[in-house]
N, C-alpha and C. Protein backbone atom coordinates (compact mmCIF):
# COMPACT_ATOMS: atom_id res chain seq x y z
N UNK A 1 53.06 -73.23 2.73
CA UNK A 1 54.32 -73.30 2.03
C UNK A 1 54.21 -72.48 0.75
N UNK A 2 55.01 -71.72 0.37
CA UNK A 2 55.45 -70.62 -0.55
C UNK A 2 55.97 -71.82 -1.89
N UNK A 3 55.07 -71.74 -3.02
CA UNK A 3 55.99 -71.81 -4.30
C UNK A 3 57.58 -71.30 -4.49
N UNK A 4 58.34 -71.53 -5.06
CA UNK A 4 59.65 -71.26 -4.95
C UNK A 4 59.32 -69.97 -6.34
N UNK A 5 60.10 -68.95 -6.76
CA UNK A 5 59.81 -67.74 -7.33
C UNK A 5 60.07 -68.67 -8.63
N UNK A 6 59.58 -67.79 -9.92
CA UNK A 6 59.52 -68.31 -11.17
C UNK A 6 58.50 -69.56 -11.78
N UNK A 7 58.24 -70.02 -12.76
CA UNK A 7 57.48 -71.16 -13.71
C UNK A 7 57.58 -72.48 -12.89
N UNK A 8 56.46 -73.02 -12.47
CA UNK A 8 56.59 -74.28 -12.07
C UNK A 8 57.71 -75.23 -12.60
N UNK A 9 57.21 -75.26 -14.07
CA UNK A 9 58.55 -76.39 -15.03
C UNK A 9 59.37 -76.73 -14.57
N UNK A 10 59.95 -74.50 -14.16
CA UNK A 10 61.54 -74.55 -14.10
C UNK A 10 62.28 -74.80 -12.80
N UNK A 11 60.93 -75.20 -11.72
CA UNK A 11 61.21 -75.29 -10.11
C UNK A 11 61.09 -76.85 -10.01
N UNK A 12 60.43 -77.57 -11.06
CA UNK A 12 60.44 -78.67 -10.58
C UNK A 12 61.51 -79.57 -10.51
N UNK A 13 61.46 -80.62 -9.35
CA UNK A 13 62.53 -82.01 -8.91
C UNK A 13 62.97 -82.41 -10.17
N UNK A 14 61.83 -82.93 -10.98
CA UNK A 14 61.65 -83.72 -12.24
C UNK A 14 61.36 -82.66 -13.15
N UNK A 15 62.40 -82.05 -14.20
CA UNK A 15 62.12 -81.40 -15.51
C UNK A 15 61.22 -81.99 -16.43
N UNK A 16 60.38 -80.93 -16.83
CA UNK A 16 59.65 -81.68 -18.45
C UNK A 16 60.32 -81.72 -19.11
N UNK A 17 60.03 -82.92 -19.85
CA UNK A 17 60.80 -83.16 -21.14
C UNK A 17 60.81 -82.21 -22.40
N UNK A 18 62.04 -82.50 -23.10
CA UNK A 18 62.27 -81.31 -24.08
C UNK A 18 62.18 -82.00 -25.38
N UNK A 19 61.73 -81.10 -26.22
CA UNK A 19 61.76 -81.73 -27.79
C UNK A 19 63.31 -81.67 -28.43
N UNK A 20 63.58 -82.28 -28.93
CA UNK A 20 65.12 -82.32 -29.14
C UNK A 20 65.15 -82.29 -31.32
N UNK A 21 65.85 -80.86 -31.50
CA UNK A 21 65.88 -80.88 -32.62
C UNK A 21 66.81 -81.51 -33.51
N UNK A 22 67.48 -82.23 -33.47
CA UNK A 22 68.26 -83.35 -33.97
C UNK A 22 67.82 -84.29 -33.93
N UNK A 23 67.43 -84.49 -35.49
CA UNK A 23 66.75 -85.70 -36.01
C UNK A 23 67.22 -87.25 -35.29
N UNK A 24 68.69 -86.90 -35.64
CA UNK A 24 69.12 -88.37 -34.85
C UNK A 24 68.75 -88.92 -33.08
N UNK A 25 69.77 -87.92 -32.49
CA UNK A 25 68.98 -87.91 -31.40
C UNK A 25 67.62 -88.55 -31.11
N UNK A 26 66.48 -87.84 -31.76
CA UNK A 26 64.87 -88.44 -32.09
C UNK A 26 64.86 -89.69 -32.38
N UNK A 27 65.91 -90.08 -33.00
CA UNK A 27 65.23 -91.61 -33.79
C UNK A 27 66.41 -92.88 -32.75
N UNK A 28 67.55 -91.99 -32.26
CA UNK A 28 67.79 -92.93 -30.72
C UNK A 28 67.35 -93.22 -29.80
N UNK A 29 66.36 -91.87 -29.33
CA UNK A 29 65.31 -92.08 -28.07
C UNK A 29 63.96 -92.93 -28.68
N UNK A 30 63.72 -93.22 -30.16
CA UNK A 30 62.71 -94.05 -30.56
C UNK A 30 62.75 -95.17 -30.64
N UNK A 31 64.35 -95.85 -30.98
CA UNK A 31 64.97 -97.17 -31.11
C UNK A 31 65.40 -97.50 -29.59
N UNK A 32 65.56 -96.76 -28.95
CA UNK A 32 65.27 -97.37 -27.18
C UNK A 32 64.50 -98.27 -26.95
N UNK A 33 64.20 -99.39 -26.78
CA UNK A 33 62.88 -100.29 -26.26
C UNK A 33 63.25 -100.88 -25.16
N UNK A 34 63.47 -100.28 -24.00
CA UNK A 34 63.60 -101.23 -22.56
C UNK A 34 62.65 -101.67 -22.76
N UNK A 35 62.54 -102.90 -21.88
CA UNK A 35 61.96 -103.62 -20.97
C UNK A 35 61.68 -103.20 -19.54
N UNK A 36 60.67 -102.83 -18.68
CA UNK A 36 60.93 -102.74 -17.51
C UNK A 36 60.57 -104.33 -16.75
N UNK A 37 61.23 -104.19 -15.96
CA UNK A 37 61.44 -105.64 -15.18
C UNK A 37 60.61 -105.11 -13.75
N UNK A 38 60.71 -106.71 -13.08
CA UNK A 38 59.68 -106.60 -11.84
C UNK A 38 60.33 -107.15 -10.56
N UNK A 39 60.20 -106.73 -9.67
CA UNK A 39 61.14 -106.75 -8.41
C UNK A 39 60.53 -106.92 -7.13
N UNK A 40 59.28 -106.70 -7.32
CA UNK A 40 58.43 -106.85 -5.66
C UNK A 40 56.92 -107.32 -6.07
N UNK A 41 56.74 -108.18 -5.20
CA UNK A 41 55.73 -109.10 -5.08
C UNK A 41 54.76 -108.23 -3.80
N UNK A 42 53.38 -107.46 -3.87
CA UNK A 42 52.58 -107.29 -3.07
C UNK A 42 51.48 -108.14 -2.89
N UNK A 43 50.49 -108.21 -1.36
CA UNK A 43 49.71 -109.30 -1.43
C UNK A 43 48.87 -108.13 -1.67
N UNK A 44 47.85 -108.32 -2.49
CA UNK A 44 46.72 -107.48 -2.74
C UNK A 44 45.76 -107.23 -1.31
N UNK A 45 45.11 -106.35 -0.91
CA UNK A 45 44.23 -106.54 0.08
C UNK A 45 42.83 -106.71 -0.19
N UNK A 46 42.19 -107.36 0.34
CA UNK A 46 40.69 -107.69 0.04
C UNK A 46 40.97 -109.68 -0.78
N UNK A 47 41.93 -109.47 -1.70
CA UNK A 47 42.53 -110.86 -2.42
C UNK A 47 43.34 -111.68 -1.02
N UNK A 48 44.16 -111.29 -0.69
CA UNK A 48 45.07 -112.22 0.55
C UNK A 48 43.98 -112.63 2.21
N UNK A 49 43.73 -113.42 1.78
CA UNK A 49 42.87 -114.02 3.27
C UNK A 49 43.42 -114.31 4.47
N UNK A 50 45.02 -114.35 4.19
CA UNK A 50 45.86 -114.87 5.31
C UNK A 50 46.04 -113.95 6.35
N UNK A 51 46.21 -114.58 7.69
CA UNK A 51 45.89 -113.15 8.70
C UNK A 51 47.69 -112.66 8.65
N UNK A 52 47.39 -111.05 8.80
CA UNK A 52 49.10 -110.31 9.07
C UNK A 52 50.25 -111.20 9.18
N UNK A 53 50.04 -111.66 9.82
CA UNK A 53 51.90 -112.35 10.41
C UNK A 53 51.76 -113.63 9.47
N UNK A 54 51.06 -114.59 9.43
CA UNK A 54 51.28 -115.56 8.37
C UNK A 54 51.43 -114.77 6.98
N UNK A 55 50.92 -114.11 6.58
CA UNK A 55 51.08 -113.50 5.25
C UNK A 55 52.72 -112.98 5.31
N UNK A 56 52.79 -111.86 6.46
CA UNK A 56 54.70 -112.02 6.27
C UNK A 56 55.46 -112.90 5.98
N UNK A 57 55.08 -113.69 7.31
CA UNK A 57 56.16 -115.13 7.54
C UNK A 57 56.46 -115.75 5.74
N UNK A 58 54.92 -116.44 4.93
CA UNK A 58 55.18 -116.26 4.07
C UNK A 58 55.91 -115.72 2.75
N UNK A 59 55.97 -114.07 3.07
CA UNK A 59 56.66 -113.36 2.17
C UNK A 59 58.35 -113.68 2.78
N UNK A 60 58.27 -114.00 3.89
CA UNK A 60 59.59 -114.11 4.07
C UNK A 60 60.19 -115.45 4.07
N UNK A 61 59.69 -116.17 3.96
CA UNK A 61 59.85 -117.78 3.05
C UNK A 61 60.12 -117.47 1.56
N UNK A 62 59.06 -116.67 0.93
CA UNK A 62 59.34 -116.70 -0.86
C UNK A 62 61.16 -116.76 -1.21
N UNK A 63 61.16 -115.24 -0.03
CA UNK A 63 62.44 -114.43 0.16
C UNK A 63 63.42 -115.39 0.23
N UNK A 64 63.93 -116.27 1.20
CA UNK A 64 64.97 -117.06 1.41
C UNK A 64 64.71 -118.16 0.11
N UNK A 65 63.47 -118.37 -0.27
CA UNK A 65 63.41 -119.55 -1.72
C UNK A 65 64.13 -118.87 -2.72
N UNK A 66 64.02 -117.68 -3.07
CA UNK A 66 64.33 -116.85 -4.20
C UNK A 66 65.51 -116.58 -4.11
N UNK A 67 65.85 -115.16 -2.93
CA UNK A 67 66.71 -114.91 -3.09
C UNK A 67 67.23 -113.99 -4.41
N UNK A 68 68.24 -113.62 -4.90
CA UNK A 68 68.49 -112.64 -5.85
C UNK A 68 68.03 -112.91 -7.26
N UNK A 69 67.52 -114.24 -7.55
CA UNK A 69 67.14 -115.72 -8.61
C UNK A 69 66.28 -114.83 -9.61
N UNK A 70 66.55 -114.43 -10.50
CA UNK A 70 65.27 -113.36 -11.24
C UNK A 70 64.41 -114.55 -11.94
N UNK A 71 64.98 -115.61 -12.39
CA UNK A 71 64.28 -116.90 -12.85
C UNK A 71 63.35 -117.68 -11.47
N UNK A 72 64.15 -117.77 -10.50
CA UNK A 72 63.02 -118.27 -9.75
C UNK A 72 61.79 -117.45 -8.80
N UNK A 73 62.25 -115.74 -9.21
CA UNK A 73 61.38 -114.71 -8.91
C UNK A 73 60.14 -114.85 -9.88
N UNK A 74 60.58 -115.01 -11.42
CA UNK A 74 59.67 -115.17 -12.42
C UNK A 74 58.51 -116.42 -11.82
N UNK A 75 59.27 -117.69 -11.81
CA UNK A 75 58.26 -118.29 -11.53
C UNK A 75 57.38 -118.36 -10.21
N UNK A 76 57.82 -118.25 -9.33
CA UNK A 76 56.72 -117.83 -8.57
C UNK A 76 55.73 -117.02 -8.27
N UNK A 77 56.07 -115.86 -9.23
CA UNK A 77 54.92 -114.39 -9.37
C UNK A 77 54.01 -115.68 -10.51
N UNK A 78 54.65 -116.20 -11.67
CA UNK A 78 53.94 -116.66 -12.69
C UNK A 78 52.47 -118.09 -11.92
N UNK A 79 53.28 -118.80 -10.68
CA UNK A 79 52.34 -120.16 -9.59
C UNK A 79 51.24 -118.84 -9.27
N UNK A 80 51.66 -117.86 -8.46
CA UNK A 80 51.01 -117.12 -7.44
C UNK A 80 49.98 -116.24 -7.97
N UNK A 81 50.10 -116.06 -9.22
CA UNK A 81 49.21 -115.04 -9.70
C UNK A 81 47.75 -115.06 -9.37
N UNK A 82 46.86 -114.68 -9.30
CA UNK A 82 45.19 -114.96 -9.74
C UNK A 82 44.63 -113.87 -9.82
């Protein structure tokens, strides 16, 4: 496969980021503080002992307990952890 003609940067999906000379600007993208939030529960491998299909079945129990519930998503990542 052929590079596309010109600077990687300027071919890429995802642009690099630019320095932005307006002070303000700067100090809006600094006062930004998301949070990123959490949405999927993986069983680790080598950690999950349960064989394939019980380990689904499982994940698909959490699923119908939870449901869209970001509070009762919280607590069960928070029981399940180790």
């Amino acid at each position: 496969m052929m590079p596309a003609p010109g600077k990687a940067w300027q071919t890429a999906n995802v642009p690099r980021g630019r320095v932005q000379m307006n002070p303000f600007e700067n100090l809006k993208q600094i006062q930004d503080q998301r949070v990123a939030g959490l949405s999927h529960v993986n069983l680790a491998p080598g950690k999950c002992t349960l064989p394939l299909q019980e380990a689904i079945e499982l994940m698909k129990q959490w699923k119908e307990e939870i449901g869209d519930d970001a509070e009762k998503f919280a607590e069960r990542v928070s029981r399940s952890r180790s």
